[in-house]
Protein backbone atom coordinates (compact mmCIF):
# COMPACT_ATOMS: atom_id res chain seq x y z
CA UNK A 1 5.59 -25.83 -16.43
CA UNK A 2 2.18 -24.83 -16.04
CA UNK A 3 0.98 -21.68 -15.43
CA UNK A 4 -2.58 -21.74 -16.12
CA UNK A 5 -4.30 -21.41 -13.67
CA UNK A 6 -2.51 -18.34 -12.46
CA UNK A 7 -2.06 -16.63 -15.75
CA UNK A 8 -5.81 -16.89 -15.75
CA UNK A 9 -6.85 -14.85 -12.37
CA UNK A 10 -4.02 -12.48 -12.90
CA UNK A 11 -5.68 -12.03 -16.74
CA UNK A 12 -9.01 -12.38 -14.31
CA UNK A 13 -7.67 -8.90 -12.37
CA UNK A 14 -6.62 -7.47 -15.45
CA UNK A 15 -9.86 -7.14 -16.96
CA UNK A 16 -11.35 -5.15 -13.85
CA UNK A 17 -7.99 -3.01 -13.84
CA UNK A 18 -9.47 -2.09 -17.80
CA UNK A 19 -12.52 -1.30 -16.24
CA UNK A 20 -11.27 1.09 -13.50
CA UNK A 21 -8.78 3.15 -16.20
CA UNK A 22 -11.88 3.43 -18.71
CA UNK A 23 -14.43 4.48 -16.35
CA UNK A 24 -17.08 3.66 -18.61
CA UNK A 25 -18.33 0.43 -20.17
CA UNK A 26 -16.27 -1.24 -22.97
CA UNK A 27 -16.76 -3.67 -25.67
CA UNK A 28 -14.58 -6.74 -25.83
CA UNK A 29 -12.03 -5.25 -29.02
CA UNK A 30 -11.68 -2.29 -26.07
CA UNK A 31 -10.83 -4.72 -22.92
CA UNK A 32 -8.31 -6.86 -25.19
CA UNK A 33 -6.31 -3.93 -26.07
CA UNK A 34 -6.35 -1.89 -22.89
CA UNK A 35 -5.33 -5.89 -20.99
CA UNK A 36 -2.69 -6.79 -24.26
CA UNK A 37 -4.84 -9.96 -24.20
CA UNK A 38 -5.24 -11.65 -27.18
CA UNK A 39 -9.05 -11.33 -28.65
CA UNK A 40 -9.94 -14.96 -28.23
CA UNK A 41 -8.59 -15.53 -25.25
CA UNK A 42 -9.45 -12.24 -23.90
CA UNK A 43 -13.40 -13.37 -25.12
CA UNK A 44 -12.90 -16.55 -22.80
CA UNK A 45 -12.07 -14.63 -19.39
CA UNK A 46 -15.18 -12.23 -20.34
CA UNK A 47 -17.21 -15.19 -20.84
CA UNK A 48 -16.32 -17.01 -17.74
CA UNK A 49 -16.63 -14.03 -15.74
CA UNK A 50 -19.98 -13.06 -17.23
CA UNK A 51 -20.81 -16.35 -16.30
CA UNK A 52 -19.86 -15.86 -12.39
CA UNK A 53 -21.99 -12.66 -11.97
CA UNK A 54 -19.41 -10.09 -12.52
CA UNK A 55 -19.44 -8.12 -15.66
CA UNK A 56 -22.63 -8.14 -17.62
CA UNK A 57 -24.10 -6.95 -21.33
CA UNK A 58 -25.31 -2.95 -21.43
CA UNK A 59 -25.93 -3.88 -25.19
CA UNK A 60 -24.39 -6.27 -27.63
CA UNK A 61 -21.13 -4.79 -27.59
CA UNK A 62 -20.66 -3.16 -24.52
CA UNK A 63 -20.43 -4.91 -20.91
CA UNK A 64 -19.66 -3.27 -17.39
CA UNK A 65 -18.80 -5.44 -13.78
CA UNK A 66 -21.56 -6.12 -11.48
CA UNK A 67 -21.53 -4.64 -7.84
CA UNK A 68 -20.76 -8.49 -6.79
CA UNK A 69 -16.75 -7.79 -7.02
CA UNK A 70 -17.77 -4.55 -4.46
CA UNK A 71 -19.76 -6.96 -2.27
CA UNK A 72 -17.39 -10.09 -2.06
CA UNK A 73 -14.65 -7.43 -1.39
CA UNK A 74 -17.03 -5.49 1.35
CA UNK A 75 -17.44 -8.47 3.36
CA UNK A 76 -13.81 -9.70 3.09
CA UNK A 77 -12.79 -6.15 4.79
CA UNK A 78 -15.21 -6.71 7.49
CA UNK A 79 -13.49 -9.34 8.31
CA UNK A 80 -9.81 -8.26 7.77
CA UNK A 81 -8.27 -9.67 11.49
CA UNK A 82 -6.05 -6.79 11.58
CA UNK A 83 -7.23 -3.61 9.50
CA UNK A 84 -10.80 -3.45 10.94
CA UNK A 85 -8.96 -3.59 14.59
CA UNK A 86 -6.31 -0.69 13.76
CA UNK A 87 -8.30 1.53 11.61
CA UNK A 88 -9.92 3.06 14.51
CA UNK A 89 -6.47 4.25 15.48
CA UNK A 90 -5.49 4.97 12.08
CA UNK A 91 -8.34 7.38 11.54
CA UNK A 92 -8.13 9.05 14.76
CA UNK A 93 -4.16 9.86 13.54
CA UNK A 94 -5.39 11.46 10.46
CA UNK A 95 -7.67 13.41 12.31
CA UNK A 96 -5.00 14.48 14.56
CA UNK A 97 -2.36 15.32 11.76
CA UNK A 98 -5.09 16.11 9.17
CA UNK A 99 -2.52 14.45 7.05
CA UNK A 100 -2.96 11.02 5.26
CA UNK A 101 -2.21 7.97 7.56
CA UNK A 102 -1.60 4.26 5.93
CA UNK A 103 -0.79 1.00 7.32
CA UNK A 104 1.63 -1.62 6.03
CA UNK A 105 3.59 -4.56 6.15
CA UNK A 106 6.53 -6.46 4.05
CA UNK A 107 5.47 -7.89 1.46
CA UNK A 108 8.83 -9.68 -0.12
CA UNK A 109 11.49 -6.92 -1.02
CA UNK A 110 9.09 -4.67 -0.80
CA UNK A 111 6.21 -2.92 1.20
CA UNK A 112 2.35 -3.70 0.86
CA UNK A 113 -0.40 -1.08 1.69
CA UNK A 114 -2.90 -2.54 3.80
CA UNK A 115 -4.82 0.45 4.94
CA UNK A 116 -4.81 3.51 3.56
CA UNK A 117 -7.06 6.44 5.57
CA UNK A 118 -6.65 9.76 2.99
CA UNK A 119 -6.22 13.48 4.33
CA UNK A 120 -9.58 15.31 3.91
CA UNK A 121 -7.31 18.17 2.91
CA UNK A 122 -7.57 19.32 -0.83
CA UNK A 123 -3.49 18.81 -1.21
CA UNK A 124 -2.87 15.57 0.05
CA UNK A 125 -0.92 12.45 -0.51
CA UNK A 126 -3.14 10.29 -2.43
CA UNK A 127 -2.68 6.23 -2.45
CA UNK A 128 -4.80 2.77 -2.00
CA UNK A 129 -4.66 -0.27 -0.14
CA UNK A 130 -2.35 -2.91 -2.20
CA UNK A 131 0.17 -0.55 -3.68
CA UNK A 132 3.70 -1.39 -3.28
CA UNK A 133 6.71 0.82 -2.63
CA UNK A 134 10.46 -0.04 -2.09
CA UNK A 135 11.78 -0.71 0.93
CA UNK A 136 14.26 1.07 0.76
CA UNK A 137 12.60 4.51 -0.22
CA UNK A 138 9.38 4.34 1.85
CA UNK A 139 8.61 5.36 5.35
CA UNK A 140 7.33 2.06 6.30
CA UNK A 141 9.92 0.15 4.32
CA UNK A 142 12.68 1.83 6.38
CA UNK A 143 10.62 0.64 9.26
CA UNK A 144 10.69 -2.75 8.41
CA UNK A 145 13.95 -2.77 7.39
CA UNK A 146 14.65 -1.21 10.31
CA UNK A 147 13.15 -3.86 12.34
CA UNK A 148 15.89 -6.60 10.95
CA UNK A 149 18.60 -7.59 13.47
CA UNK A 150 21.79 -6.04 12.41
CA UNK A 151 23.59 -9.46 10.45
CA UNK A 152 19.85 -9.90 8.62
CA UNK A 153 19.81 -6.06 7.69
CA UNK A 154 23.71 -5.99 6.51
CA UNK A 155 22.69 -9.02 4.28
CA UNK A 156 19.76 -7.55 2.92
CA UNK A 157 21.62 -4.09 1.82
CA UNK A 158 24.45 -6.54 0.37
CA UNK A 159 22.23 -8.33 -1.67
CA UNK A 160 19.95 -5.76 -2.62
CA UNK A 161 20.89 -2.99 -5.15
CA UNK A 162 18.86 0.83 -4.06
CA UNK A 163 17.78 2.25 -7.14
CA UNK A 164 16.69 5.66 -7.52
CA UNK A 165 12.96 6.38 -7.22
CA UNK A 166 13.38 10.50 -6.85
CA UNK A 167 16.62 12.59 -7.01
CA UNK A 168 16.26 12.30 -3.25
CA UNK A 169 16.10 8.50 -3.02
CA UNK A 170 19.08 7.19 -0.51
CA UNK A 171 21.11 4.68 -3.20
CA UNK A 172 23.96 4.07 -0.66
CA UNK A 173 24.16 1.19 1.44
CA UNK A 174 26.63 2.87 3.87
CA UNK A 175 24.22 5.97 4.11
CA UNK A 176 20.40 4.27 4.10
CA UNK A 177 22.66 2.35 7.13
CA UNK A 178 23.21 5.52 8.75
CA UNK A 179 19.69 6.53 7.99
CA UNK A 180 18.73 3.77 9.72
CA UNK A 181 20.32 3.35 12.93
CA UNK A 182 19.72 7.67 13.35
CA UNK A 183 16.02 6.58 13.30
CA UNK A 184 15.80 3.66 15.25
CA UNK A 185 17.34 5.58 18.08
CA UNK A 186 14.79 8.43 17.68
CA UNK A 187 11.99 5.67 17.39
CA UNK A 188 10.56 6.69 14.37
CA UNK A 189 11.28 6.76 10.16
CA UNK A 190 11.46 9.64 7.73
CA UNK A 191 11.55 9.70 3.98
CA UNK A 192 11.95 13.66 2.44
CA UNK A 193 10.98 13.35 -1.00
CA UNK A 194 12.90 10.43 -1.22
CA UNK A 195 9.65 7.60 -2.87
CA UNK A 196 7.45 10.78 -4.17
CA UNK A 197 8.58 14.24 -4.62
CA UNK A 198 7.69 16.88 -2.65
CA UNK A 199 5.97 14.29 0.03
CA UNK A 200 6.91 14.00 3.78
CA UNK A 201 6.51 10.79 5.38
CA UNK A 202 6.83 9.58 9.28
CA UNK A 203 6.60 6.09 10.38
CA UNK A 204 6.89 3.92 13.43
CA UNK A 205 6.67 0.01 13.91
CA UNK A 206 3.76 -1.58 15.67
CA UNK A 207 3.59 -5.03 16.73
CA UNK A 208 0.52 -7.13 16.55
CA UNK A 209 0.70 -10.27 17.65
CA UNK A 210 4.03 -12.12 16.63
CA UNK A 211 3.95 -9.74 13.18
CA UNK A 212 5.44 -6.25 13.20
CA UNK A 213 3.77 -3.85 10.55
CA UNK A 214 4.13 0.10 10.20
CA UNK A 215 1.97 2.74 10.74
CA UNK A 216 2.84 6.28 8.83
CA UNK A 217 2.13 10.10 8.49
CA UNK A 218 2.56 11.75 4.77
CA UNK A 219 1.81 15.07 3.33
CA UNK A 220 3.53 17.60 1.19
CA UNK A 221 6.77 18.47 2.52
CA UNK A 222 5.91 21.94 3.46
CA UNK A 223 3.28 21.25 5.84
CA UNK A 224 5.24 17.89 7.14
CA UNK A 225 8.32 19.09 7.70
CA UNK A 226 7.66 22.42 10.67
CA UNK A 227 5.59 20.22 12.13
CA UNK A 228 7.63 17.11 12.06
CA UNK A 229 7.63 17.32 16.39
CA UNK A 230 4.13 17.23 16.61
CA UNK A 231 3.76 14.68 14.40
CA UNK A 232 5.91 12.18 15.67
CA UNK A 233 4.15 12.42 19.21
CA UNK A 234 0.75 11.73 17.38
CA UNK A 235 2.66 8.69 15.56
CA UNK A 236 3.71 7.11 18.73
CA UNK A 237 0.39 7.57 20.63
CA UNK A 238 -1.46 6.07 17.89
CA UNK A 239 0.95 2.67 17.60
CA UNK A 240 0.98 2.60 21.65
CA UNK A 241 -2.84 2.71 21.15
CA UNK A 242 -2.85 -0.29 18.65
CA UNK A 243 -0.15 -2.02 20.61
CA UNK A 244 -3.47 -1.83 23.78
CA UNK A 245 -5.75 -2.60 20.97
CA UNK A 246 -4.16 -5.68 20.30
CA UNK A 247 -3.67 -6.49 23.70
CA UNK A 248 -6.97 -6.58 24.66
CA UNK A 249 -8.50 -8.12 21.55
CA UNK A 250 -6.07 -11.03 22.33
């Protein structure tokens, strides 16, 4: 079978992921070790991607990435078709809640970060566009899962074991059921310490075009939870607002 092609971008993506935890420029000994890429190979993926514009030499041992990786990835979110026409509406929820607001979608058996608009607050929940959380333990994923009809949703908890992110995590099929149809009804998700301790989230579905994606509120627990009310008002103005967005766009 081969694999080369994409065991050399992910190796590609490893390299700047070196780069990020270091913080500093490395030498090539540095970026094998940190990627558990073999030296020669690891000298190969430097040297094409010195050749593409994006690292180059501070010295003779030490390299750093160019801002090219920061450009190509500037004008690709310029042109995201559905993050740069929701995170209007995504900001103007976090400066509602003062709480962090994010934006996701399924990604497999799981849930991707698309957008990710942080709390100015000092004590905040902290994430990034392209992490993934569990369905099963994540505002949003409980939104998209959700958003099954009932025989794809029974399948999916029948097939799928629920393993324990936080003592709080739901690991019950029967219960995360419950969970479930409790929040559709109310028309709106909650996880309690349940994907990171001590964090409160709300979220809601929105539907953009033929695609539904979810739209959430988190913060420490103790500042979520009196206010939980309030904040699921401000939740379903701002996906009613995207949901007009997208209207009009279209």
């Amino acid at each position: 079978m081969d694999i080369g092609p994409s065991r050399s971008a992910l190796r590609s993506l490893d390299v700047f992921e070196a780069f990020r935890q270091a913080g500093r420029p490395l030498s090539l000994s540095e970026v094998a070790r940190l990627t558990d890429i073999p030296v020669s190979t690891c000298h190969g993926v430097v040297r094409s991607l010195q050749q593409r514009g994006f690292l180059y030499n501070l010295s003779s041992k030490e390299m750093y990435p160019t801002r090219k990786l920061w450009e190509l990835a500037h004008e690709i979110d310029a042109h995201d078709p559905v993050a740069a026409r929701l995170a209007p509406a995504l900001t103007a929820l976090r400066d509602a809640t003062n709480e962090t607001t994010i934006l996701g979608t399924r990604h497999g058996d799981a849930v991707m970060y698309l957008l990710v608009i942080e709390s100015e607050q000092s004590i905040r929940y902290s994430s990034r566009a392209g992490e993934i959380k569990a369905l099963h333990s994540s505002s949003i994923g409980k939104t998209m899962l959700g958003s099954l009809e009932e025989t794809a949703l029974s399948d999916w908890l029948a097939a799928h074991p629920l393993p324990r992110i936080t003592d709080r995590t739901i690991t019950a099929a029967r219960r995360l059921k419950n969970d479930l149809d409790v929040s559709r009804a109310r028309g709106y998700y909650v996880t309690r310490g349940e994907n990171v301790a001590d964090v409160m989230a709300l979220a809601a579905p929105v539907r953009i075009g033929t695609q539904t994606l979810g739209v959430a509120i988190a913060g420490p627990m103790h500042r979520m939870d009196p206010n939980e009310p309030m904040l699921a008002s401000k939740l379903r103005q701002c996906v009613q607002s995207m949901e007009q967005r997208d209207v009009e766009f279209r």
